[in-house]
C-alpha atoms as a PDB file:
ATOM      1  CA  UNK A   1       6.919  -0.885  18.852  1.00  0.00           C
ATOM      2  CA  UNK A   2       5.876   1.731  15.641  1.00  0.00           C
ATOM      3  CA  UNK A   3       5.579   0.118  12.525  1.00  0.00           C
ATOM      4  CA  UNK A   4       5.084   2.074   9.407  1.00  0.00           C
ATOM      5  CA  UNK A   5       4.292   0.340   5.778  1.00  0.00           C
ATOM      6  CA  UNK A   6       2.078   1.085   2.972  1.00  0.00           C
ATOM      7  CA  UNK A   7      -1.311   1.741   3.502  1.00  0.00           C
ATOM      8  CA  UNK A   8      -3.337  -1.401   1.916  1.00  0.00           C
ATOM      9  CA  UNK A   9      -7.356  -2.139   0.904  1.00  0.00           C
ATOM     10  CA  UNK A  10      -7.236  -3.858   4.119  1.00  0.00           C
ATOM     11  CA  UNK A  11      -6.689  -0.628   5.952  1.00  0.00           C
ATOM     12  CA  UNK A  12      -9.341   1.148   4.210  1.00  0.00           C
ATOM     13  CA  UNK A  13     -11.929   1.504   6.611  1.00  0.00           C
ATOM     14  CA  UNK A  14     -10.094   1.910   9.645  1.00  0.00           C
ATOM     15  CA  UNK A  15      -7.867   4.382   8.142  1.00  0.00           C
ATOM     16  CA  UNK A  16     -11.274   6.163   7.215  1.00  0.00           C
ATOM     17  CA  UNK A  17     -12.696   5.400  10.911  1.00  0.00           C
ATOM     18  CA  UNK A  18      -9.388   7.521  12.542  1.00  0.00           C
ATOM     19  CA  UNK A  19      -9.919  10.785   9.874  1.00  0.00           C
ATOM     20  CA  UNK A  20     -13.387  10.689  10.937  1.00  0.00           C
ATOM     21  CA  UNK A  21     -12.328  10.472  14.890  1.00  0.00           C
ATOM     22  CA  UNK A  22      -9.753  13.539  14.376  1.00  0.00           C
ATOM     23  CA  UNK A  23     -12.027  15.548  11.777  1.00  0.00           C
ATOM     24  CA  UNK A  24     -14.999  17.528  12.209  1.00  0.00           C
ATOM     25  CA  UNK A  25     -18.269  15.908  10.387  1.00  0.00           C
ATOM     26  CA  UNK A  26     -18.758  16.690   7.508  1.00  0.00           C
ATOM     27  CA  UNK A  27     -14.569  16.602   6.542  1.00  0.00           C
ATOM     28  CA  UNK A  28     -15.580  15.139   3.427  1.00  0.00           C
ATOM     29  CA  UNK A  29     -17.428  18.004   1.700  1.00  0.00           C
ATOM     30  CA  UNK A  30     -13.808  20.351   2.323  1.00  0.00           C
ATOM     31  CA  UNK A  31     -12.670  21.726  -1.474  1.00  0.00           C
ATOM     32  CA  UNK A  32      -9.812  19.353  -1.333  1.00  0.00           C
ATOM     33  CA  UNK A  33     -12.204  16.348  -1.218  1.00  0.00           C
ATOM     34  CA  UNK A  34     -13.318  17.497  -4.904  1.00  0.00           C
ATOM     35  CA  UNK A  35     -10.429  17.081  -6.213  1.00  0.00           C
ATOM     36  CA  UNK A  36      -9.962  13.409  -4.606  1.00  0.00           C
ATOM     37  CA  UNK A  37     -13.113  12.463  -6.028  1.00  0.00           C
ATOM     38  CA  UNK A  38     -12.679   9.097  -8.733  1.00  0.00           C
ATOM     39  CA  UNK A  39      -8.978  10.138  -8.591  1.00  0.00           C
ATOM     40  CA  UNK A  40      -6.942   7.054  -7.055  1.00  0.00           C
ATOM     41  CA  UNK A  41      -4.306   7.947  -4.384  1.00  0.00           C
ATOM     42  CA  UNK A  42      -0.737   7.615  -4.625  1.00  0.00           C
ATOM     43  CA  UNK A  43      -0.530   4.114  -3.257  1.00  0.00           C
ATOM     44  CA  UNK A  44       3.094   4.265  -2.711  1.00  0.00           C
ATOM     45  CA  UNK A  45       3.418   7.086  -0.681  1.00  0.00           C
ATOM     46  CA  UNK A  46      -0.417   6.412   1.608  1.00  0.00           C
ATOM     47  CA  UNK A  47       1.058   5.017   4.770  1.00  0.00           C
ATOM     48  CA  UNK A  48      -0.147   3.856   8.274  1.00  0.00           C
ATOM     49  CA  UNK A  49       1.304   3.428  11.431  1.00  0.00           C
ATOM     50  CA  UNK A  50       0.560   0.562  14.061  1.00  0.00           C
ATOM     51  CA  UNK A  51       1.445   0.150  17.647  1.00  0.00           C
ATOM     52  CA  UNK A  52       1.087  -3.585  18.293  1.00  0.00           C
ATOM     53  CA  UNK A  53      -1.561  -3.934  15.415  1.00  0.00           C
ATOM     54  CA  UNK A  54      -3.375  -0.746  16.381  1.00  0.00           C
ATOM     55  CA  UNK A  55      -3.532   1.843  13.839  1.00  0.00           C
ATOM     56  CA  UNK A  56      -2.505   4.976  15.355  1.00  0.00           C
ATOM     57  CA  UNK A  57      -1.436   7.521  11.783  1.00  0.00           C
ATOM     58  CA  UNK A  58      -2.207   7.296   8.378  1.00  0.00           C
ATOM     59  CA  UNK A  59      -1.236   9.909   5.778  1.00  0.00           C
ATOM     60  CA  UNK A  60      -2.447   9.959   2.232  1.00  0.00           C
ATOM     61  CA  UNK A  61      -1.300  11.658  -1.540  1.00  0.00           C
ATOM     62  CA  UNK A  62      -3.026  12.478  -4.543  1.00  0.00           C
ATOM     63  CA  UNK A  63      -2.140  13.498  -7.435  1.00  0.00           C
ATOM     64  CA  UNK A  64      -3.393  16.719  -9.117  1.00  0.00           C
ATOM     65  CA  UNK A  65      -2.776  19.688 -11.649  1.00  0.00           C
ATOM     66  CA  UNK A  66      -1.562  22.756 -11.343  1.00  0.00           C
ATOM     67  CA  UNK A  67      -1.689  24.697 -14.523  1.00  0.00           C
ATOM     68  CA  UNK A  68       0.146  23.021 -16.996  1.00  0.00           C
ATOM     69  CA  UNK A  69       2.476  21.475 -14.057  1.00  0.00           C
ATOM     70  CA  UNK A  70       1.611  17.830 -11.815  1.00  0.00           C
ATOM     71  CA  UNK A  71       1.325  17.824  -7.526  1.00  0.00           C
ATOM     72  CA  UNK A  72       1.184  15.622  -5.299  1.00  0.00           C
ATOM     73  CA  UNK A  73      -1.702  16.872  -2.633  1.00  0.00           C
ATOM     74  CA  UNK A  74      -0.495  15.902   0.463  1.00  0.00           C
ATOM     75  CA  UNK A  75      -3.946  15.204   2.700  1.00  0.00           C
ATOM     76  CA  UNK A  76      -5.288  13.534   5.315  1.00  0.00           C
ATOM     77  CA  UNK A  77      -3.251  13.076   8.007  1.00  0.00           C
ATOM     78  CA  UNK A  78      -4.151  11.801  10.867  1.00  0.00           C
ATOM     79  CA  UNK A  79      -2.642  10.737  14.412  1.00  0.00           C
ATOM     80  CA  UNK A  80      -4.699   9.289  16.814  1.00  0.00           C
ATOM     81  CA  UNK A  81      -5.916  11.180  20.000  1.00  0.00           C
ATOM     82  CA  UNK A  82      -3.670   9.249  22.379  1.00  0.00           C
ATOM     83  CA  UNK A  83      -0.547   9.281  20.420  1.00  0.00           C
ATOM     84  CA  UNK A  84      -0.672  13.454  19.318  1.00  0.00           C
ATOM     85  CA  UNK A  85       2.113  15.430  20.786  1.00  0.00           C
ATOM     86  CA  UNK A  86       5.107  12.433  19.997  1.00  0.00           C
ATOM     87  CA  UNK A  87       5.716  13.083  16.619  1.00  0.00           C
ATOM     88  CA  UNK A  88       4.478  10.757  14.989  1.00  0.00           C
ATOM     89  CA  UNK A  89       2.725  12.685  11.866  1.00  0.00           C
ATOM     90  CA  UNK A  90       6.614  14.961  11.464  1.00  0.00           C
ATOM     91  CA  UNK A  91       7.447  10.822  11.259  1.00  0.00           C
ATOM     92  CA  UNK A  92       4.318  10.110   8.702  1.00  0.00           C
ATOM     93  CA  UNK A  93       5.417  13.914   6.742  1.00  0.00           C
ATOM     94  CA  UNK A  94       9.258  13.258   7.017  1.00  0.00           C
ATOM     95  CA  UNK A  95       9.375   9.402   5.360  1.00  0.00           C
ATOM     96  CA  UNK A  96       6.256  10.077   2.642  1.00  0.00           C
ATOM     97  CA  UNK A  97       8.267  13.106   1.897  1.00  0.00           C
ATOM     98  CA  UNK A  98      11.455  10.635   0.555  1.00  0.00           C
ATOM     99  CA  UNK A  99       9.341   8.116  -0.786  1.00  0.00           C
ATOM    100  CA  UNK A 100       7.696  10.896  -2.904  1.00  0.00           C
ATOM    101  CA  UNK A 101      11.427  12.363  -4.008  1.00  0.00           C
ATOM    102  CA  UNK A 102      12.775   8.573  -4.951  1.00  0.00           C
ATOM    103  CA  UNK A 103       9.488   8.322  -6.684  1.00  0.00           C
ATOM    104  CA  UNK A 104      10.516  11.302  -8.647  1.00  0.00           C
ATOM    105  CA  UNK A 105       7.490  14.206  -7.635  1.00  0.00           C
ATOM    106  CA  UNK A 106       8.613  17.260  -7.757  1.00  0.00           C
ATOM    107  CA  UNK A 107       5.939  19.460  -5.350  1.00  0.00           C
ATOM    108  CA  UNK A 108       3.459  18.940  -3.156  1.00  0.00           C
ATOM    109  CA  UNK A 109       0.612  21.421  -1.826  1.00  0.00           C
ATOM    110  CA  UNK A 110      -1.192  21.071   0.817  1.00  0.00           C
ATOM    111  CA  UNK A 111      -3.897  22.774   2.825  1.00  0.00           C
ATOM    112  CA  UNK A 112      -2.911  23.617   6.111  1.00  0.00           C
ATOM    113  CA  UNK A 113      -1.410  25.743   8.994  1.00  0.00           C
ATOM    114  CA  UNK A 114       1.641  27.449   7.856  1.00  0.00           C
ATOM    115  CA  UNK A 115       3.196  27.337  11.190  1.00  0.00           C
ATOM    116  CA  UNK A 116       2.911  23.708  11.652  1.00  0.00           C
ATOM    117  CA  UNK A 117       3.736  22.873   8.392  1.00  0.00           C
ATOM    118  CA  UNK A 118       6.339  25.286   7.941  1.00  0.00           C
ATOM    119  CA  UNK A 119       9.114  23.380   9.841  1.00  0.00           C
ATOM    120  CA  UNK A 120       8.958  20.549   6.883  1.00  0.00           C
ATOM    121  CA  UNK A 121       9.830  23.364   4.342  1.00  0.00           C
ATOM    122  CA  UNK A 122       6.247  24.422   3.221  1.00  0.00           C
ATOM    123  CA  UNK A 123       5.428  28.029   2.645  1.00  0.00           C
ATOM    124  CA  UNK A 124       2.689  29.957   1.685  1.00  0.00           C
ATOM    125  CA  UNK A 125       2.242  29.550  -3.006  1.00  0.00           C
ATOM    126  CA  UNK A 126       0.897  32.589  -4.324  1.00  0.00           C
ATOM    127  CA  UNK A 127      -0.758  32.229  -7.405  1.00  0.00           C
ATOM    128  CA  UNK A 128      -1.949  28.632  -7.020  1.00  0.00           C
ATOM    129  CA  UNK A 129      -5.572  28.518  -6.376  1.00  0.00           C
ATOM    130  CA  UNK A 130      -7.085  25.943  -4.599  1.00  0.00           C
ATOM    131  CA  UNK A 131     -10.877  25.193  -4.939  1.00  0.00           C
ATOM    132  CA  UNK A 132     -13.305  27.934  -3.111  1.00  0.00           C
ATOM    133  CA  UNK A 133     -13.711  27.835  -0.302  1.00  0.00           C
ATOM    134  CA  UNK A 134     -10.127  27.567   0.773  1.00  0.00           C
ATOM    135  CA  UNK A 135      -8.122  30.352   2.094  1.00  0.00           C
ATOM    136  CA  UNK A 136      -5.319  31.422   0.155  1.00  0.00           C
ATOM    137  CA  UNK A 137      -3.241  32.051   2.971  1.00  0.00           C
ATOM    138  CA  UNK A 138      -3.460  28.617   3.853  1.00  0.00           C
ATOM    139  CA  UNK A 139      -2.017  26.728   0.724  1.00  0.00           C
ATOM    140  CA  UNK A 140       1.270  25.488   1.123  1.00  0.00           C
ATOM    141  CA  UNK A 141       4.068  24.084  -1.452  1.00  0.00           C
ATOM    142  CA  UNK A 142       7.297  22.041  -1.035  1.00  0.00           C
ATOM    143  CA  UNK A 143       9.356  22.007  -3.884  1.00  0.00           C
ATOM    144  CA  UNK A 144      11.572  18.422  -3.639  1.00  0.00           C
ATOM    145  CA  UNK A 145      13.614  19.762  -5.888  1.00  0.00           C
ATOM    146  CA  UNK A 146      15.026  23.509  -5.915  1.00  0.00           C
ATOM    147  CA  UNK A 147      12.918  25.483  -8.270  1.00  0.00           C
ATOM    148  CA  UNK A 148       9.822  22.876  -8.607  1.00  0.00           C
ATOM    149  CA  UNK A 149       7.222  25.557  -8.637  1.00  0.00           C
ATOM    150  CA  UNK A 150       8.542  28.442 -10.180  1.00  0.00           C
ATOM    151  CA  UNK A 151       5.927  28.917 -12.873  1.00  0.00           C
ATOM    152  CA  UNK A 152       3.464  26.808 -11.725  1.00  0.00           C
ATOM    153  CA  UNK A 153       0.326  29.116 -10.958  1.00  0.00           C
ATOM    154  CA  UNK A 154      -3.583  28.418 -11.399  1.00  0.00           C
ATOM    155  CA  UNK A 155      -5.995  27.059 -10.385  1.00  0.00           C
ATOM    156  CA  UNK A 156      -5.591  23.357  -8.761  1.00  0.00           C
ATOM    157  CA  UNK A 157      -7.840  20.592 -10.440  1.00  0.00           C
ATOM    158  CA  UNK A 158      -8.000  16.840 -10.702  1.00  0.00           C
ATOM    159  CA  UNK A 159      -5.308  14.725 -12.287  1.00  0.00           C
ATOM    160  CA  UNK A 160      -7.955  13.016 -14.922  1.00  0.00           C
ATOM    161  CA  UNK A 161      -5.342  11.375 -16.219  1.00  0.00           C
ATOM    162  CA  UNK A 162      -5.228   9.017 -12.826  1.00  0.00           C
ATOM    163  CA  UNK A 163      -8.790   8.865 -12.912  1.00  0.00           C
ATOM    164  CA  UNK A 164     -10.081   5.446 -11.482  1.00  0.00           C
ATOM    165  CA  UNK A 165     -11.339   3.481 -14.470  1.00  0.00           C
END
């Protein structure tokens, strides 16, 4: 049987272990990483799934700034090698997505593959700017509620005001 809860500091490191098993080396020094650095995630919404124990998905949130306007960066996710294909991260994307609406965000960005992520309701933000390297044509927005990014352009920064202290 799937579980799913919140991820906790107990998870850290093998939640870290499976990114690094589905990542390319060197995943860590990716634009989005910057903007992760001495933030804290959004705890709520970082979850894991377990088969019998085993972590087999994780997804994590931060939060950052776009313009004058607050995101949620949606980023890693990560499904283990022998569990792809069964739809588990939709599962991971799909119930982080309601937690983050009951939690009142509004948006979330992402980095990714617009046809993949597309079926979720993310499409292609123009005018938000993501750190360089990053392809513009792959930065995606949800709004969770209609009209969330209309006028919401710039660049995309840290949220220093969930800075770790």
């Amino acid at each position: 049987m799937i579980t799913l809860a919140r991820e906790t500091g107990q998870d850290r490191w093998e939640v870290e272990a499976l990114f690094d098993l589905c990542f390319a080396p060197g995943r860590e020094a990716l634009s989005s990483y910057r903007l992760r650095d001495g933030v804290a995630p959004v705890a709520e919404l970082c979850l894991v799934a377990r088969e019998d124990g085993v972590l087999i998905g994780a997804i994590r949130y931060w939060p950052v700034r776009v313009g004058a306007g607050r995101a949620l960066l949606l980023g890693p996710i990560a499904v283990h090698p022998t569990h792809q294909g069964e739809g588990l991260g939709g599962w991971l994307i799909d119930e982080s997505l309601k937690r983050a609406r009951k939690l009142g965000w509004k948006r979330v960005l992402l980095v990714g593959d617009a046809p993949y992520y597309g079926r979720f309701g993310f499409a292609r933000l123009r005018g938000v700017e993501m750190p360089p390297p990053t392809n513009p044509a792959r930065v995606l927005g949800l709004a969770l509620e209609p009209g969330a990014w209309e006028g919401i352009a710039g660049a995309v920064r840290r949220d220093q005001d969930m800075a770790r202290r």
